[in-house]
PDB file of N, CA and C in Angstrom:
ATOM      1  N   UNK A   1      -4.086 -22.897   3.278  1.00  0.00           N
ATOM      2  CA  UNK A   1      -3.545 -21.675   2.708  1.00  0.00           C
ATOM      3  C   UNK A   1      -2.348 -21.229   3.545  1.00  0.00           C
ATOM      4  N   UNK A   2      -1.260 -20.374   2.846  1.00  0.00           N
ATOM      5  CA  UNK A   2       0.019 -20.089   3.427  1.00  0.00           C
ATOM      6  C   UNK A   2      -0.375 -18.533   3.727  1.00  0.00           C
ATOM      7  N   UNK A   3       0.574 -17.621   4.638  1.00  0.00           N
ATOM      8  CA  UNK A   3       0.248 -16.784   4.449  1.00  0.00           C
ATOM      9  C   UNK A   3       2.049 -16.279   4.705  1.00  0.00           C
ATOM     10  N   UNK A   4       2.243 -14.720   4.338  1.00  0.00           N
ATOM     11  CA  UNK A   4       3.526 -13.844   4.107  1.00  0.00           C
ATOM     12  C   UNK A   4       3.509 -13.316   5.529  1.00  0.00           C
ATOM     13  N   UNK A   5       4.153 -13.270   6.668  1.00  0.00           N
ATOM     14  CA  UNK A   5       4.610 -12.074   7.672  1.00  0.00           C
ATOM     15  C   UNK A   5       6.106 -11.656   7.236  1.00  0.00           C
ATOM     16  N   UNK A   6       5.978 -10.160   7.489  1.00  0.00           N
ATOM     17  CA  UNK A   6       6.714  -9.115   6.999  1.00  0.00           C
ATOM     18  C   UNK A   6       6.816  -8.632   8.556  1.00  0.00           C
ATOM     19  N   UNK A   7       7.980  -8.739   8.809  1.00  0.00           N
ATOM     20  CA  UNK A   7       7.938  -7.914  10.125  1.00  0.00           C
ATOM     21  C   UNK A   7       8.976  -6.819   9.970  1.00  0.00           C
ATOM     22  N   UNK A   8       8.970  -5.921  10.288  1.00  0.00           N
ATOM     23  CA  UNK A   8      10.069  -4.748  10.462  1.00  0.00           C
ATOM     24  C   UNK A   8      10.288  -4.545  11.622  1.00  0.00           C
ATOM     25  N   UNK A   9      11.451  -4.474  11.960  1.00  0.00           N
ATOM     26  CA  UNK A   9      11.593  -4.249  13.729  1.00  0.00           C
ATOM     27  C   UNK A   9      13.356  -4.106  13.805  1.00  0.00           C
ATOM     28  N   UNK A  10      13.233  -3.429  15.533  1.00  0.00           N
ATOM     29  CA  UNK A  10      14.323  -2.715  15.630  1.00  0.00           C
ATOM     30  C   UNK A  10      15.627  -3.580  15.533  1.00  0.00           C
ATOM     31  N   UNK A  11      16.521  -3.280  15.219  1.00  0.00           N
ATOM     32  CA  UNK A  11      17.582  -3.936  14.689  1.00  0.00           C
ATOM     33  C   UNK A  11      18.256  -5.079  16.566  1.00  0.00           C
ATOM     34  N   UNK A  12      18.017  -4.601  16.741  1.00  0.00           N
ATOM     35  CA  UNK A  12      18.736  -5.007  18.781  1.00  0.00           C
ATOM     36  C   UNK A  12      17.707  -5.958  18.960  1.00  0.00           C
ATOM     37  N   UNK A  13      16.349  -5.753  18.475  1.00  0.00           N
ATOM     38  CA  UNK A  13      15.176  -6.633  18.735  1.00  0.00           C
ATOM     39  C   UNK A  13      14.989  -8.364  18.122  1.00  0.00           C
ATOM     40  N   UNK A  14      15.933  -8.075  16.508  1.00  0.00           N
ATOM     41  CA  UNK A  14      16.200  -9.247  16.127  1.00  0.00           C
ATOM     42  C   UNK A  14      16.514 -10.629  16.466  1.00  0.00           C
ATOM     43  N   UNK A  15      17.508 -10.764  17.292  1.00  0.00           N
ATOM     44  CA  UNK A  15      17.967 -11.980  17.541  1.00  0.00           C
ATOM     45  C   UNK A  15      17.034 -12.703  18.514  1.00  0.00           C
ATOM     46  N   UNK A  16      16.174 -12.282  19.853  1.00  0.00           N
ATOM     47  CA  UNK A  16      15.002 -12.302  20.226  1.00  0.00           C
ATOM     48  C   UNK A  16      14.020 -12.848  19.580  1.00  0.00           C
ATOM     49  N   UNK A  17      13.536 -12.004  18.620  1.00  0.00           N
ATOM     50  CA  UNK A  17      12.764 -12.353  17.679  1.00  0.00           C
ATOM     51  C   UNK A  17      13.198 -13.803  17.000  1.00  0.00           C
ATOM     52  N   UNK A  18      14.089 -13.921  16.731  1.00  0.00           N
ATOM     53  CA  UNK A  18      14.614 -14.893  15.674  1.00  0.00           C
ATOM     54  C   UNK A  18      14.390 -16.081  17.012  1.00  0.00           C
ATOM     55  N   UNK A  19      15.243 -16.232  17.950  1.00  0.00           N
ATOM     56  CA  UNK A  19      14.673 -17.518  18.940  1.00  0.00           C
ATOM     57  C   UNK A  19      13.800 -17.554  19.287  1.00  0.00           C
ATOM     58  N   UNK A  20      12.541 -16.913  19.936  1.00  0.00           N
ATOM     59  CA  UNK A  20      11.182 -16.887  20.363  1.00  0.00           C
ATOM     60  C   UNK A  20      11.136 -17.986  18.885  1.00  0.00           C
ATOM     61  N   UNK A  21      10.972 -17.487  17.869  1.00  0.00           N
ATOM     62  CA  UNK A  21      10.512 -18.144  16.355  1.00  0.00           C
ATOM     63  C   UNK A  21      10.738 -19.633  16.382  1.00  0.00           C
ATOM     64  N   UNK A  22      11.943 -19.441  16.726  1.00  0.00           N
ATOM     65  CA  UNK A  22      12.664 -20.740  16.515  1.00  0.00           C
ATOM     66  C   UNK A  22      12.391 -22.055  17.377  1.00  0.00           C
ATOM     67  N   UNK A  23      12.005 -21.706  18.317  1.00  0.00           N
ATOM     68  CA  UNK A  23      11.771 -22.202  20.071  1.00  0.00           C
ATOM     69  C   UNK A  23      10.348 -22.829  20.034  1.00  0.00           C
ATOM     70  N   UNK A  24       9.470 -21.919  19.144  1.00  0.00           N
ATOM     71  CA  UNK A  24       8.158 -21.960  18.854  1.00  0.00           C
ATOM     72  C   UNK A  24       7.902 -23.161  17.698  1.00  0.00           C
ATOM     73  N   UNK A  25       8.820 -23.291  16.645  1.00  0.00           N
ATOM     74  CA  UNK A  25       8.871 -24.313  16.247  1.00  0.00           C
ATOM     75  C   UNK A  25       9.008 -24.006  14.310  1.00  0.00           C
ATOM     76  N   UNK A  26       8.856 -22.563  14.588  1.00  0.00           N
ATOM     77  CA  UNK A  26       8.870 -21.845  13.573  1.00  0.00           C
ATOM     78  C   UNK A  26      10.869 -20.903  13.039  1.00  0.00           C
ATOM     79  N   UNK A  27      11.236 -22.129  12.262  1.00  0.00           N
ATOM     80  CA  UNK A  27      12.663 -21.602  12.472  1.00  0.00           C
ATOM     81  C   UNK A  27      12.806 -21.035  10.501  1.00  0.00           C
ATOM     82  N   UNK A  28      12.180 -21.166  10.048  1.00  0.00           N
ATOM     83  CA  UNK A  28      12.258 -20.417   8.401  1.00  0.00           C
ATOM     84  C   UNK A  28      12.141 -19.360   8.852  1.00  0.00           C
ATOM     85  N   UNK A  29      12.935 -18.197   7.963  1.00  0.00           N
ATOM     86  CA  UNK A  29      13.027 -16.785   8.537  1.00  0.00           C
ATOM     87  C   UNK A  29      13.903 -16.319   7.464  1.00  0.00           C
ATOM     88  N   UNK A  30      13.485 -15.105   6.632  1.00  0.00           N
ATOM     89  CA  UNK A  30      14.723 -15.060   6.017  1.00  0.00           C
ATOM     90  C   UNK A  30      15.153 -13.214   6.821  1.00  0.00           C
ATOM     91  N   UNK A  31      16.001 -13.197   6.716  1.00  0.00           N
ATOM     92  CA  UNK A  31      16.720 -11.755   7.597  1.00  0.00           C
ATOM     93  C   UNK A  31      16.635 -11.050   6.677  1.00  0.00           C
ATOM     94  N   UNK A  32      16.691  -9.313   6.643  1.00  0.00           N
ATOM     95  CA  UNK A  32      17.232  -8.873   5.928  1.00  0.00           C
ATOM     96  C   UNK A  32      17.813  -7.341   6.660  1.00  0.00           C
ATOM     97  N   UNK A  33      18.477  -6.584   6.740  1.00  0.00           N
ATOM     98  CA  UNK A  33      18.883  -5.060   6.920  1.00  0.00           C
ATOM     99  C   UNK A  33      18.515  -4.145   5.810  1.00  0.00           C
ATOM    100  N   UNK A  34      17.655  -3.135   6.677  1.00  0.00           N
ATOM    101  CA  UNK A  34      16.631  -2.312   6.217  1.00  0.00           C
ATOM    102  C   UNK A  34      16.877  -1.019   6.392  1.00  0.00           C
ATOM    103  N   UNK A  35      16.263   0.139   5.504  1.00  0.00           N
ATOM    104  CA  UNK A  35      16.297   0.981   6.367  1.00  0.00           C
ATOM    105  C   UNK A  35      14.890   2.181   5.836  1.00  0.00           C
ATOM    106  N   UNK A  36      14.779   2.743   6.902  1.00  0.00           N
ATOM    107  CA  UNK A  36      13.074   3.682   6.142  1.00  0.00           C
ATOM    108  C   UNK A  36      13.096   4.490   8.043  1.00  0.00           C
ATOM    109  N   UNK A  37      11.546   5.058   7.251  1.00  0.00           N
ATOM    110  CA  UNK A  37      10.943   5.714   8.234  1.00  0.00           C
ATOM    111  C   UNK A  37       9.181   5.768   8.566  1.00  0.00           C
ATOM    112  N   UNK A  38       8.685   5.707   9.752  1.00  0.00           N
ATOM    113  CA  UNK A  38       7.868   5.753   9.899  1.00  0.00           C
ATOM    114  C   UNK A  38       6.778   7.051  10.056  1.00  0.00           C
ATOM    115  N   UNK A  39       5.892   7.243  11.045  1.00  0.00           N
ATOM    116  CA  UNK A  39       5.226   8.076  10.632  1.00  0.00           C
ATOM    117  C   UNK A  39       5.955   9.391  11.501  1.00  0.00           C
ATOM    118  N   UNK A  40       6.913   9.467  12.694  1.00  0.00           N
ATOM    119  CA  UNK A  40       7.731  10.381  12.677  1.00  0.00           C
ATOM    120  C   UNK A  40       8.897  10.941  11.924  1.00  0.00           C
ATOM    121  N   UNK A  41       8.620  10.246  10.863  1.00  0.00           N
ATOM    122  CA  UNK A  41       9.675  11.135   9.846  1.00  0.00           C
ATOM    123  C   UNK A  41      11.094  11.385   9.493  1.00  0.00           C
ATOM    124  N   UNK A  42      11.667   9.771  10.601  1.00  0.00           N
ATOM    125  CA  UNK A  42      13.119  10.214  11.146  1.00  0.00           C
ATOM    126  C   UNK A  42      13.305  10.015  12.745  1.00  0.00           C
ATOM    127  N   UNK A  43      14.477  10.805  12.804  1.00  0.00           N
ATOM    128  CA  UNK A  43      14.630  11.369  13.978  1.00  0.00           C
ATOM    129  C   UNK A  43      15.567  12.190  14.079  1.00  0.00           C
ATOM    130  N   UNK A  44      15.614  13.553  15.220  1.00  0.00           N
ATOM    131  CA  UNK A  44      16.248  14.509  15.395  1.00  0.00           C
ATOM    132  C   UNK A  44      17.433  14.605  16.404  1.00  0.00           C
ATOM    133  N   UNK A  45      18.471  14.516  16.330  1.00  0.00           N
ATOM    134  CA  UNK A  45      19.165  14.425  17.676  1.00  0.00           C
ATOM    135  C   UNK A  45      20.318  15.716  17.194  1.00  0.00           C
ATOM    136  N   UNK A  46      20.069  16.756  18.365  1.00  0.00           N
ATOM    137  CA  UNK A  46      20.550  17.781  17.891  1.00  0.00           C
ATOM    138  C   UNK A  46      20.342  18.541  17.026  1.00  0.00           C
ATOM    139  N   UNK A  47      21.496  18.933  16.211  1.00  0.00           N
ATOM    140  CA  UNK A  47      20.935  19.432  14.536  1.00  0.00           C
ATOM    141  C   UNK A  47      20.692  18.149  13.907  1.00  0.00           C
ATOM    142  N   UNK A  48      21.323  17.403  14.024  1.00  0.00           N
ATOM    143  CA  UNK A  48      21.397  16.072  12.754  1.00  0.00           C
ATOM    144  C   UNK A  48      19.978  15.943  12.737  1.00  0.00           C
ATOM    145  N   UNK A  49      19.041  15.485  11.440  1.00  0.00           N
ATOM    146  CA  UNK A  49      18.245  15.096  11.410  1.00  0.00           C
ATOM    147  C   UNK A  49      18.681  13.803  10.578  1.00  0.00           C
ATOM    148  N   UNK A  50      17.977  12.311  10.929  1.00  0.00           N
ATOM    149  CA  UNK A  50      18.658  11.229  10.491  1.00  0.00           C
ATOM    150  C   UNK A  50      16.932  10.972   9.646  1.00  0.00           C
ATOM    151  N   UNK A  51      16.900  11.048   8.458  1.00  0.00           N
ATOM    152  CA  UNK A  51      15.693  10.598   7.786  1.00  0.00           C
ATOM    153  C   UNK A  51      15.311   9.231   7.446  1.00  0.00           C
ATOM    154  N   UNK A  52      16.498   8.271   7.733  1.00  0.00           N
ATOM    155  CA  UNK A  52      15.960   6.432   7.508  1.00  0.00           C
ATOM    156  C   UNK A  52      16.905   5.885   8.897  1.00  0.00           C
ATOM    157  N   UNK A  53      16.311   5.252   9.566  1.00  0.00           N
ATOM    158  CA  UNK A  53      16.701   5.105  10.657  1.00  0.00           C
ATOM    159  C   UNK A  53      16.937   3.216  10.601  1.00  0.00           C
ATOM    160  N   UNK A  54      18.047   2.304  10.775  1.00  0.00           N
ATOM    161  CA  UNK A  54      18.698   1.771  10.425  1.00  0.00           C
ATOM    162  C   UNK A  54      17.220   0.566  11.190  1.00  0.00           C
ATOM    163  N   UNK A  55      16.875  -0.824  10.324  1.00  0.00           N
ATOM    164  CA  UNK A  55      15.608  -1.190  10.782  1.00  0.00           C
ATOM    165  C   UNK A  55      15.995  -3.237   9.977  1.00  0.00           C
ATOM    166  N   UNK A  56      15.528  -4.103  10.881  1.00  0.00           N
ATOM    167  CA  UNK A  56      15.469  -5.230  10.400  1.00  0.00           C
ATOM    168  C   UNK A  56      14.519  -5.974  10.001  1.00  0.00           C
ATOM    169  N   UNK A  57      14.162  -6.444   8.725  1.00  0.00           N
ATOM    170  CA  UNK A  57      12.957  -7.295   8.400  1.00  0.00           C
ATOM    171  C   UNK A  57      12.948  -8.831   8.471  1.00  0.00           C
ATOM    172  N   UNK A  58      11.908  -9.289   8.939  1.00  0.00           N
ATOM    173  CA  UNK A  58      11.628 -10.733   8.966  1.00  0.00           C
ATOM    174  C   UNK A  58      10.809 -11.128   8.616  1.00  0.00           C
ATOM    175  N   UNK A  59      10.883 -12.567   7.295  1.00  0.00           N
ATOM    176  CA  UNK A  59       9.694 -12.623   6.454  1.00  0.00           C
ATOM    177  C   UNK A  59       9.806 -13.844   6.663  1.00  0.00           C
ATOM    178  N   UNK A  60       8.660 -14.597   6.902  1.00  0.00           N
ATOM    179  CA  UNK A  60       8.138 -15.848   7.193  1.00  0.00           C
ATOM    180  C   UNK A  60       7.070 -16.002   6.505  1.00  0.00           C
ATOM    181  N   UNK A  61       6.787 -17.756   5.745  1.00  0.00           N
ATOM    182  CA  UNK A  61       5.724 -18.187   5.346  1.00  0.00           C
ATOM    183  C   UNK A  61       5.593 -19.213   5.963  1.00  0.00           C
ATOM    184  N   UNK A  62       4.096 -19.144   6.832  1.00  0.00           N
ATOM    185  CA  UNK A  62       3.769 -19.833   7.934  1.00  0.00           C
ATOM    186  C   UNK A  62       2.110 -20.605   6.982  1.00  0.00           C
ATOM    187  N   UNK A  63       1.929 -21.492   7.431  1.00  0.00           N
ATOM    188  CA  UNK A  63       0.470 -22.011   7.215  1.00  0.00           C
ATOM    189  C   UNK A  63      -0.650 -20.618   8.079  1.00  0.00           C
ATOM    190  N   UNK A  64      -1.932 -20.390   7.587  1.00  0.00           N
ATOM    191  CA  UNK A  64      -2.878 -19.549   8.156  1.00  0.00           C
ATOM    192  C   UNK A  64      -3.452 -19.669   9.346  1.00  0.00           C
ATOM    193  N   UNK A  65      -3.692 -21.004   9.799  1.00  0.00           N
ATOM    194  CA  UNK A  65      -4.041 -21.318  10.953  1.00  0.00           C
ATOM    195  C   UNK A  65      -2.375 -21.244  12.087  1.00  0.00           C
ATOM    196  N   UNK A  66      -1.323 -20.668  11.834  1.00  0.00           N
ATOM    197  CA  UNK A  66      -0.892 -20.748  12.595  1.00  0.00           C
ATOM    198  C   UNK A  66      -0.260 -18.479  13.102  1.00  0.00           C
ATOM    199  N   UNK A  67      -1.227 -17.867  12.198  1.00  0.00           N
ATOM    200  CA  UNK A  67      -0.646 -16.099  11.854  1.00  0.00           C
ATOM    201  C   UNK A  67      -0.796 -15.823  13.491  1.00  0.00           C
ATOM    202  N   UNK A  68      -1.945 -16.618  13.615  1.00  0.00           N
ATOM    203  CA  UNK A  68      -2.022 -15.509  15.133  1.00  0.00           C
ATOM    204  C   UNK A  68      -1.190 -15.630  16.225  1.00  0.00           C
ATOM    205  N   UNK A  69      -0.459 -16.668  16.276  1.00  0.00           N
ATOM    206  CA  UNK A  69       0.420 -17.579  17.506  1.00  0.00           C
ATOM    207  C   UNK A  69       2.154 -16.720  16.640  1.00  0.00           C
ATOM    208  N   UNK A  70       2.253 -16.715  15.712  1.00  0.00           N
ATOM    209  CA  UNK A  70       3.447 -16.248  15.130  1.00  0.00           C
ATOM    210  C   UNK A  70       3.899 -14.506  15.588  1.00  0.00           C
ATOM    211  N   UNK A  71       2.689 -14.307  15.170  1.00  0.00           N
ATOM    212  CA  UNK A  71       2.113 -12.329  15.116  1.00  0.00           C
ATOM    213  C   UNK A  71       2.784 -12.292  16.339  1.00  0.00           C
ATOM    214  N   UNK A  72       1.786 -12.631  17.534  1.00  0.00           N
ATOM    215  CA  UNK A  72       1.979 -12.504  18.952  1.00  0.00           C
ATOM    216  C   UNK A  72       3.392 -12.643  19.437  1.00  0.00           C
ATOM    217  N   UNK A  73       4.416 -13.837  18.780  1.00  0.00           N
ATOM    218  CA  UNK A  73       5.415 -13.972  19.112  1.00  0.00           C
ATOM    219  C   UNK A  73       6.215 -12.760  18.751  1.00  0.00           C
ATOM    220  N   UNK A  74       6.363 -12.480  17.295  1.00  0.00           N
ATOM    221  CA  UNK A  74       6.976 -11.225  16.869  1.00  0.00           C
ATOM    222  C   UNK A  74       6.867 -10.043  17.947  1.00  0.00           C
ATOM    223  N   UNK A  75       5.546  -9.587  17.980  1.00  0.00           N
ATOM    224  CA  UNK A  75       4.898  -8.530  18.906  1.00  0.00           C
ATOM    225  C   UNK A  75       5.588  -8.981  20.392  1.00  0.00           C
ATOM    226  N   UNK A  76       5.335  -9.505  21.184  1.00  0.00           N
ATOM    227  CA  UNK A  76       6.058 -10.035  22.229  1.00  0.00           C
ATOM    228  C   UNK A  76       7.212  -9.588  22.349  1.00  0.00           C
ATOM    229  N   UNK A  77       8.150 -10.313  21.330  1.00  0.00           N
ATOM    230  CA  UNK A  77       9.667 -10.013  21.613  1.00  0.00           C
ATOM    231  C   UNK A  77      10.077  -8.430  20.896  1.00  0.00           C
ATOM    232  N   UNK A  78       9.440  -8.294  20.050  1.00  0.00           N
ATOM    233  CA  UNK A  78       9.842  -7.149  19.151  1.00  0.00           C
ATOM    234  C   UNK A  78       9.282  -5.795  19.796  1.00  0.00           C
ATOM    235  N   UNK A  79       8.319  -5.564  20.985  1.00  0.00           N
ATOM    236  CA  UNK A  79       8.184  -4.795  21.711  1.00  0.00           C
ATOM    237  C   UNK A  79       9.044  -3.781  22.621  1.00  0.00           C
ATOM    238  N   UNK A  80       9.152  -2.789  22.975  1.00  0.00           N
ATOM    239  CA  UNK A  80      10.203  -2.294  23.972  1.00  0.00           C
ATOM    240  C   UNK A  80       9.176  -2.163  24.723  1.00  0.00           C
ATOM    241  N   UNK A  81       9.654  -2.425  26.252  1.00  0.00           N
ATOM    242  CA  UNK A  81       9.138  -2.835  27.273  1.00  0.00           C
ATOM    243  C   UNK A  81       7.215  -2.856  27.557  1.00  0.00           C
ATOM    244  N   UNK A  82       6.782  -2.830  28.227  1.00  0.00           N
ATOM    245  CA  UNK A  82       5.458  -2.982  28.744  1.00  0.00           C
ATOM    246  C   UNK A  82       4.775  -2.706  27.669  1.00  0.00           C
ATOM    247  N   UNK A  83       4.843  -1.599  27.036  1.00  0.00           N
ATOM    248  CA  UNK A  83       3.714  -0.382  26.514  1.00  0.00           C
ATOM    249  C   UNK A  83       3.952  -0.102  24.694  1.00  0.00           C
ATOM    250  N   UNK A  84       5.467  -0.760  24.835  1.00  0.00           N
ATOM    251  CA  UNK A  84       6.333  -0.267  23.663  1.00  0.00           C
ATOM    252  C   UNK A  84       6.625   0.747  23.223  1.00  0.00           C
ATOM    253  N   UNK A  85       7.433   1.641  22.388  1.00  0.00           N
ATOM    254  CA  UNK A  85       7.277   2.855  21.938  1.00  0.00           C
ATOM    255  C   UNK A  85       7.794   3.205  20.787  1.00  0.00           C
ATOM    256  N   UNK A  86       7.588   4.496  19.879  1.00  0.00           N
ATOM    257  CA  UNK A  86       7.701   4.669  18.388  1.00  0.00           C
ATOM    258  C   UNK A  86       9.476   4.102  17.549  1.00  0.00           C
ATOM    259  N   UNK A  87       8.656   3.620  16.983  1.00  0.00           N
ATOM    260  CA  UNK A  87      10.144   3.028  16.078  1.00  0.00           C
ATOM    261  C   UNK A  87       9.999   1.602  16.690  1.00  0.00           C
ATOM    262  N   UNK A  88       9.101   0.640  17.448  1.00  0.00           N
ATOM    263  CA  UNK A  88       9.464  -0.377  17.795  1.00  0.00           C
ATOM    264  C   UNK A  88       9.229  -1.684  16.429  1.00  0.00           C
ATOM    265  N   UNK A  89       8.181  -0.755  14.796  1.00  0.00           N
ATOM    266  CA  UNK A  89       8.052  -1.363  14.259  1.00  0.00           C
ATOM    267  C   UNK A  89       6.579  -2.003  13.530  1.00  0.00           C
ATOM    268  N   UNK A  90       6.504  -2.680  12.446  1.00  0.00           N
ATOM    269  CA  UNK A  90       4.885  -3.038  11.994  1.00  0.00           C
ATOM    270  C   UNK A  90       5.359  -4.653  11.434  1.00  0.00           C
ATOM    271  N   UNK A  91       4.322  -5.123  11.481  1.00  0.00           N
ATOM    272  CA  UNK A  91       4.105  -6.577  10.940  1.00  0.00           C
ATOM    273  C   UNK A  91       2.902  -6.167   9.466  1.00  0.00           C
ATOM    274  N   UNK A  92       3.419  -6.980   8.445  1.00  0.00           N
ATOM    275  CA  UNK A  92       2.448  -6.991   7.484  1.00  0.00           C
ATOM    276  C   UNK A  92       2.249  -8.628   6.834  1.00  0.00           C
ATOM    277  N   UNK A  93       0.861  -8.856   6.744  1.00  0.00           N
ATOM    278  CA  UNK A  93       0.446 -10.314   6.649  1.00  0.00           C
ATOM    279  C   UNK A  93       0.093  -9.909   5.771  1.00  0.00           C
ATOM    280  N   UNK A  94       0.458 -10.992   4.073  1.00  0.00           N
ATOM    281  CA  UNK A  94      -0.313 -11.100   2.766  1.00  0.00           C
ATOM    282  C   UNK A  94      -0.660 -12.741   2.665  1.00  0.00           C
ATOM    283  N   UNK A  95      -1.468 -12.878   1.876  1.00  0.00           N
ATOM    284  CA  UNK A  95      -1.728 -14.240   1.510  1.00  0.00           C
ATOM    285  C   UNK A  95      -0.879 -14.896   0.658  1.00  0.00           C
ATOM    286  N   UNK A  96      -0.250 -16.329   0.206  1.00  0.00           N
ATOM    287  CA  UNK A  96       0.538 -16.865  -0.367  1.00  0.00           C
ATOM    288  C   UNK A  96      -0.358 -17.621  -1.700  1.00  0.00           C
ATOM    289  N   UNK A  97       0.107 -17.340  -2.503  1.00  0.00           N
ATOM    290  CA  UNK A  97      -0.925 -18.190  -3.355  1.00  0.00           C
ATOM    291  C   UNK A  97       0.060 -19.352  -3.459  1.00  0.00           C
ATOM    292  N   UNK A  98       1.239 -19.574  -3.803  1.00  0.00           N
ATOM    293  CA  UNK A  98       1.405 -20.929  -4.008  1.00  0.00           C
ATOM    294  C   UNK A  98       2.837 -20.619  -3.769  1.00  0.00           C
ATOM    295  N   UNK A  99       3.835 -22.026  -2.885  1.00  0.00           N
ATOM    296  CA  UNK A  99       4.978 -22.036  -2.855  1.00  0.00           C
ATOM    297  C   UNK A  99       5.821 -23.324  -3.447  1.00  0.00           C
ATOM    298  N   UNK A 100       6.648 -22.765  -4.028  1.00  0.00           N
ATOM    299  CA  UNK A 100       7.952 -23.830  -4.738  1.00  0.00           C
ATOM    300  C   UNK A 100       8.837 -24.470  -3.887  1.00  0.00           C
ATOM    301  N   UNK A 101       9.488 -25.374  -3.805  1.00  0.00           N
ATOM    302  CA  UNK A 101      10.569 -25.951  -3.170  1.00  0.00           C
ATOM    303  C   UNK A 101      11.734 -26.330  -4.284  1.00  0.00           C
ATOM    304  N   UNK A 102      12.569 -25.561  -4.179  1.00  0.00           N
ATOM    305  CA  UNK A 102      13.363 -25.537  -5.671  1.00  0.00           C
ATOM    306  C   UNK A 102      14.239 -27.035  -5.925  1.00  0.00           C
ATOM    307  N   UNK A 103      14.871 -27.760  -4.608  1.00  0.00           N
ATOM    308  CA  UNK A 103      15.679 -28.178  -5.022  1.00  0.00           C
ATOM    309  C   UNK A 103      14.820 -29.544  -5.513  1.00  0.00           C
ATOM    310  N   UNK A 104      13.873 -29.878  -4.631  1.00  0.00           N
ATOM    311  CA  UNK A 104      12.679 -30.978  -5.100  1.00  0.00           C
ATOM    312  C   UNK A 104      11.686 -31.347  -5.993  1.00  0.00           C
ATOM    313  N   UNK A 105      11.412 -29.000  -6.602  1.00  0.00           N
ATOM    314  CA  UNK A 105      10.624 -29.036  -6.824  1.00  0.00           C
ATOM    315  C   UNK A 105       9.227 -29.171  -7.035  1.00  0.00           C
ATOM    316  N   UNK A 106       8.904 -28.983  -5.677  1.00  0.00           N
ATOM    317  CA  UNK A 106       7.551 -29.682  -4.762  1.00  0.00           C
ATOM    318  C   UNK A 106       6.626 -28.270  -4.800  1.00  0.00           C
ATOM    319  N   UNK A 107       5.132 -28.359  -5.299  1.00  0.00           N
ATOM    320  CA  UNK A 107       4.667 -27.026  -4.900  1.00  0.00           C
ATOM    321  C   UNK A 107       3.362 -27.113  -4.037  1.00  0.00           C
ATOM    322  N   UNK A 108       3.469 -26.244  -3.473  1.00  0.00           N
ATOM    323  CA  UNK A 108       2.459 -26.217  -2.320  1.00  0.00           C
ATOM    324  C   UNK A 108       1.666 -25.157  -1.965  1.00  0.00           C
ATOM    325  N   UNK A 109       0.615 -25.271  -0.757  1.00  0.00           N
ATOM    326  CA  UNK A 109      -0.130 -24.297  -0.932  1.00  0.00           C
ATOM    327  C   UNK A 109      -0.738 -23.435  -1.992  1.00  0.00           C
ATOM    328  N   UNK A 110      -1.381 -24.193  -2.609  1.00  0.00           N
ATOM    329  CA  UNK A 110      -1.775 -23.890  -4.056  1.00  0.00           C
ATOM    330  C   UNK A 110      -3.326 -23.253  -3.457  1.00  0.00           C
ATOM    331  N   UNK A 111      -4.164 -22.372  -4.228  1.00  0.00           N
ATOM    332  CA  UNK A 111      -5.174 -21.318  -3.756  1.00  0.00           C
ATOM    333  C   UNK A 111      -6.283 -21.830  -4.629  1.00  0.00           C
ATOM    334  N   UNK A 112      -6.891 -22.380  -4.453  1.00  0.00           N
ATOM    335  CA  UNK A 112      -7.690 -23.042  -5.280  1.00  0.00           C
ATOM    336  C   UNK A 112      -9.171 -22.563  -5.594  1.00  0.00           C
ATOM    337  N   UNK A 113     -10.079 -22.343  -6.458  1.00  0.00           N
ATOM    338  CA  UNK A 113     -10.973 -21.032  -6.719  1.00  0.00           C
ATOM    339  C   UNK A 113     -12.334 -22.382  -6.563  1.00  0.00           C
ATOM    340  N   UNK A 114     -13.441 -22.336  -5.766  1.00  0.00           N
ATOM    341  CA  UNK A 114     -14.561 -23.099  -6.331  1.00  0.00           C
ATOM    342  C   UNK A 114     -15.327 -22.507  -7.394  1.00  0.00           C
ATOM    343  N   UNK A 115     -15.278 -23.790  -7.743  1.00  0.00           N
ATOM    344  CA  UNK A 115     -16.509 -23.714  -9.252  1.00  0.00           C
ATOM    345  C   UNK A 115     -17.987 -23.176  -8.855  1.00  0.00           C
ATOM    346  N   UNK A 116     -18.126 -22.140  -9.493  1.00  0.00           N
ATOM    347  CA  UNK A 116     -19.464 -21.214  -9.624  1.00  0.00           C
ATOM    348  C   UNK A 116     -20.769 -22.894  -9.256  1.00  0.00           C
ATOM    349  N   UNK A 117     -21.304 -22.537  -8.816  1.00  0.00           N
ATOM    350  CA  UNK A 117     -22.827 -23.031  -8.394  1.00  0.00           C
ATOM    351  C   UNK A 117     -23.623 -23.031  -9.683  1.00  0.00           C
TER     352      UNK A 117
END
């Protein structure tokens, strides 16, 4: 089985992220520039209140036996220092039911249901 990581993380944190990945052996990644808010709501600097605070996503489909070694990497690099702190970001893992390879047309990771007993 395949599975989806969704990572959101700080924009400076990216490129980090992206080699740890890569280094690891895991170089599919698609980028994207984001922007939202978490459970502080923003942020305040001064009067300005800035309500989507500028944020990068990274989505990888990794095999299942490999989420926990990936996760850790993300988390690792995508951390601010020791302890980390707010705005550093969330990872979200879904399951893949089945993937295409367009130019080959090859499909994979297919989810397969057993037959009732």
């Amino acid at each position: 089985m395949m599975i989806m990581i969704r990572a959101i993380i700080r924009p400076e944190k990216a490129d980090d992220v992206l080699a740890a990945l890569m280094d690891a052996g895991f170089p599919a990644v698609t980028k994207y520039s984001v922007a939202g808010r978490g459970k502080q709501r923003g942020i305040k600097i001064g009067e300005i209140t800035y309500d989507e605070i500028p944020k990068t996503m990274l989505l990888s489909v990794v095999h299942v036996e490999d989420k926990e070694f990936v996760i850790k990497t993300i988390m690792d690099e995508a951390r601010s220092g020791a302890k980390g702190a707010f705005g550093d970001g969330k990872i979200f893992v879904s399951e893949v039911e089945e993937v295409f390879t367009i130019s080959s047309g090859i499909r994979e990771g297919m989810v397969t249901e057993e037959a009732p007993a």
